[in-house]
C-alpha atoms as a PDB file:
ATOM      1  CA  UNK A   1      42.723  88.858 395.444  1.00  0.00           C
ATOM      2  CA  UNK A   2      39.586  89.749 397.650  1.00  0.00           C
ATOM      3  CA  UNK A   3      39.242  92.198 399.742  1.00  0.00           C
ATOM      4  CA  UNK A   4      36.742  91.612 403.020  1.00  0.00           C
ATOM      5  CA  UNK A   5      36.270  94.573 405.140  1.00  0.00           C
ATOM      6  CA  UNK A   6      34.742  93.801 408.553  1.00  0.00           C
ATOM      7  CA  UNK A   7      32.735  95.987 411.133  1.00  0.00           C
ATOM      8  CA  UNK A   8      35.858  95.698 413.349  1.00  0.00           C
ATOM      9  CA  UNK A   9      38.128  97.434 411.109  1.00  0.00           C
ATOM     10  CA  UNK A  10      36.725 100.630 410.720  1.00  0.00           C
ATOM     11  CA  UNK A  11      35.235 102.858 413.111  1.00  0.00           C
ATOM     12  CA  UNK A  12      31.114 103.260 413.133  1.00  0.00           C
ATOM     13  CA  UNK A  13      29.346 106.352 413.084  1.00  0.00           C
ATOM     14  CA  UNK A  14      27.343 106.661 416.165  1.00  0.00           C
ATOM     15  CA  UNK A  15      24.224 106.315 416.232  1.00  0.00           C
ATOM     16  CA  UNK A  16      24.237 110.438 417.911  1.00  0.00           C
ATOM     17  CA  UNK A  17      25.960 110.978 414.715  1.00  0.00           C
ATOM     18  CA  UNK A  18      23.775 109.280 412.505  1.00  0.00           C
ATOM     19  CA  UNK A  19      20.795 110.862 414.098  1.00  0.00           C
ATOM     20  CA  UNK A  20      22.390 114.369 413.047  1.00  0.00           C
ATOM     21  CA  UNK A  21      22.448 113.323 409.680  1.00  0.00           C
ATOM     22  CA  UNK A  22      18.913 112.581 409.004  1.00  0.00           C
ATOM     23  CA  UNK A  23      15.926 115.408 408.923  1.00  0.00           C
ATOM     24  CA  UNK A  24      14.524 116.571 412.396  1.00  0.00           C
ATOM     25  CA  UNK A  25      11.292 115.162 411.620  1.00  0.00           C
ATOM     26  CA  UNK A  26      12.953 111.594 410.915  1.00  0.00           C
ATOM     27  CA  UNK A  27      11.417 108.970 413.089  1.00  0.00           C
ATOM     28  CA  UNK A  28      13.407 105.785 413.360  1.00  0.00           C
ATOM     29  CA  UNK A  29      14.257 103.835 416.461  1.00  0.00           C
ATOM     30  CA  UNK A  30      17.575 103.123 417.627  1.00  0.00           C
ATOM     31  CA  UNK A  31      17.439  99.543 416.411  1.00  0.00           C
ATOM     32  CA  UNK A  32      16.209 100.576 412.938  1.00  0.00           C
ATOM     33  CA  UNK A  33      18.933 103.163 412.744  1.00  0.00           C
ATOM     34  CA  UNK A  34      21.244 100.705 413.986  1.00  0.00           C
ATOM     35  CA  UNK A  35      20.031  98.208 410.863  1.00  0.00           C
ATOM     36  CA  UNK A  36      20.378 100.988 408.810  1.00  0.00           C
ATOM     37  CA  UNK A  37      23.308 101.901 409.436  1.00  0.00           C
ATOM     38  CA  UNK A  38      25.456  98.671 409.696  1.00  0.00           C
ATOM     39  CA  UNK A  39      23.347  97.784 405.963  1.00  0.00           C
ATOM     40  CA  UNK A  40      24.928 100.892 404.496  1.00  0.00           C
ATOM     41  CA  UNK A  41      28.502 100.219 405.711  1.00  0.00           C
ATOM     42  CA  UNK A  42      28.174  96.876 404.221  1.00  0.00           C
ATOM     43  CA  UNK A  43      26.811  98.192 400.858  1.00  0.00           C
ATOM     44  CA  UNK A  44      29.996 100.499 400.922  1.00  0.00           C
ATOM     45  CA  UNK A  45      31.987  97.567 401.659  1.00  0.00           C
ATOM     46  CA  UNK A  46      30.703  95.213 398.845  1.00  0.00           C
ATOM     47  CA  UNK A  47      31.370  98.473 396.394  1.00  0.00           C
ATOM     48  CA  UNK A  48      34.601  99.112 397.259  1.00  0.00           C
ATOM     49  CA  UNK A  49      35.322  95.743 397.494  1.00  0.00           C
ATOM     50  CA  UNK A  50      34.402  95.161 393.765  1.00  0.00           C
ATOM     51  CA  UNK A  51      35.770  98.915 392.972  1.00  0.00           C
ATOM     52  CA  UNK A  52      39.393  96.852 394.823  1.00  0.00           C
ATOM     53  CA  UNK A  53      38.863  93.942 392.271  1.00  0.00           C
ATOM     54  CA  UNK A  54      37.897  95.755 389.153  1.00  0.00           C
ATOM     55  CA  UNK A  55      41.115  97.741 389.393  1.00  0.00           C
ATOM     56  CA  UNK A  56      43.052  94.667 390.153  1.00  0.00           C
ATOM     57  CA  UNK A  57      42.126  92.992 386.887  1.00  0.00           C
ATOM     58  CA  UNK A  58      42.595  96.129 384.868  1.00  0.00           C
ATOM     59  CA  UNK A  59      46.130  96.582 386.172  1.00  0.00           C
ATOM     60  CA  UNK A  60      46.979  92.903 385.651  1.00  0.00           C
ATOM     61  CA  UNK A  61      45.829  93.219 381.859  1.00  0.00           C
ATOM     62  CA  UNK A  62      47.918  96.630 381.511  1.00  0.00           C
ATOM     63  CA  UNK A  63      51.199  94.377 382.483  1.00  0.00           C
ATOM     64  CA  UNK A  64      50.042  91.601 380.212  1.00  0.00           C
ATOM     65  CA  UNK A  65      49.807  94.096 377.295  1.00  0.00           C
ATOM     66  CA  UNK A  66      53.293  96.397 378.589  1.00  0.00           C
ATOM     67  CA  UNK A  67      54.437  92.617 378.219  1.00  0.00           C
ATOM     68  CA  UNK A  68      53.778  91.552 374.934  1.00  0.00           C
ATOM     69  CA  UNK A  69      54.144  95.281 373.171  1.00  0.00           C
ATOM     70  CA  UNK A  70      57.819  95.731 374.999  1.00  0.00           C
ATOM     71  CA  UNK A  71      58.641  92.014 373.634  1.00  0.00           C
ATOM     72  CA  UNK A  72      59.103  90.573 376.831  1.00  0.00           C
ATOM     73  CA  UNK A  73      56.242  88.358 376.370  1.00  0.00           C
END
């Protein structure tokens, strides 16, 4: 099962927003900000995607093992 998360479904931080976040003396235009900011939601993306997956096969190897120690298996 895979997981894709796209810019549509989730609601961006504005770039107002993201200004507030960085130090006063930050100087970044809006298109570098903009960069910035998209390349961190997909980094969060690809992480929880794999964090998604990574539980996915844990859980299906806890049924497998429920499975063959209840003597279903």
């Amino acid at each position: 099962m895979t997981t894709t998360l796209h810019t549509a479904d989730v609601c961006l931080l504005s770039l107002e927003r993201c200004r507030a976040l960085l130090p006063a003396d930050c100087e970044i235009s809006d298109a570098e900000l903009e960069r910035l900011r998209d390349g961190l939601y997909a980094l969060a993306g690809a992480s929880l995607e794999g964090f998604l997956e990574q539980r996915l096969i844990v859980r299906q190897e806890e049924t497998i093992t429920l499975r063959f120690s209840d003597g279903k298996g």
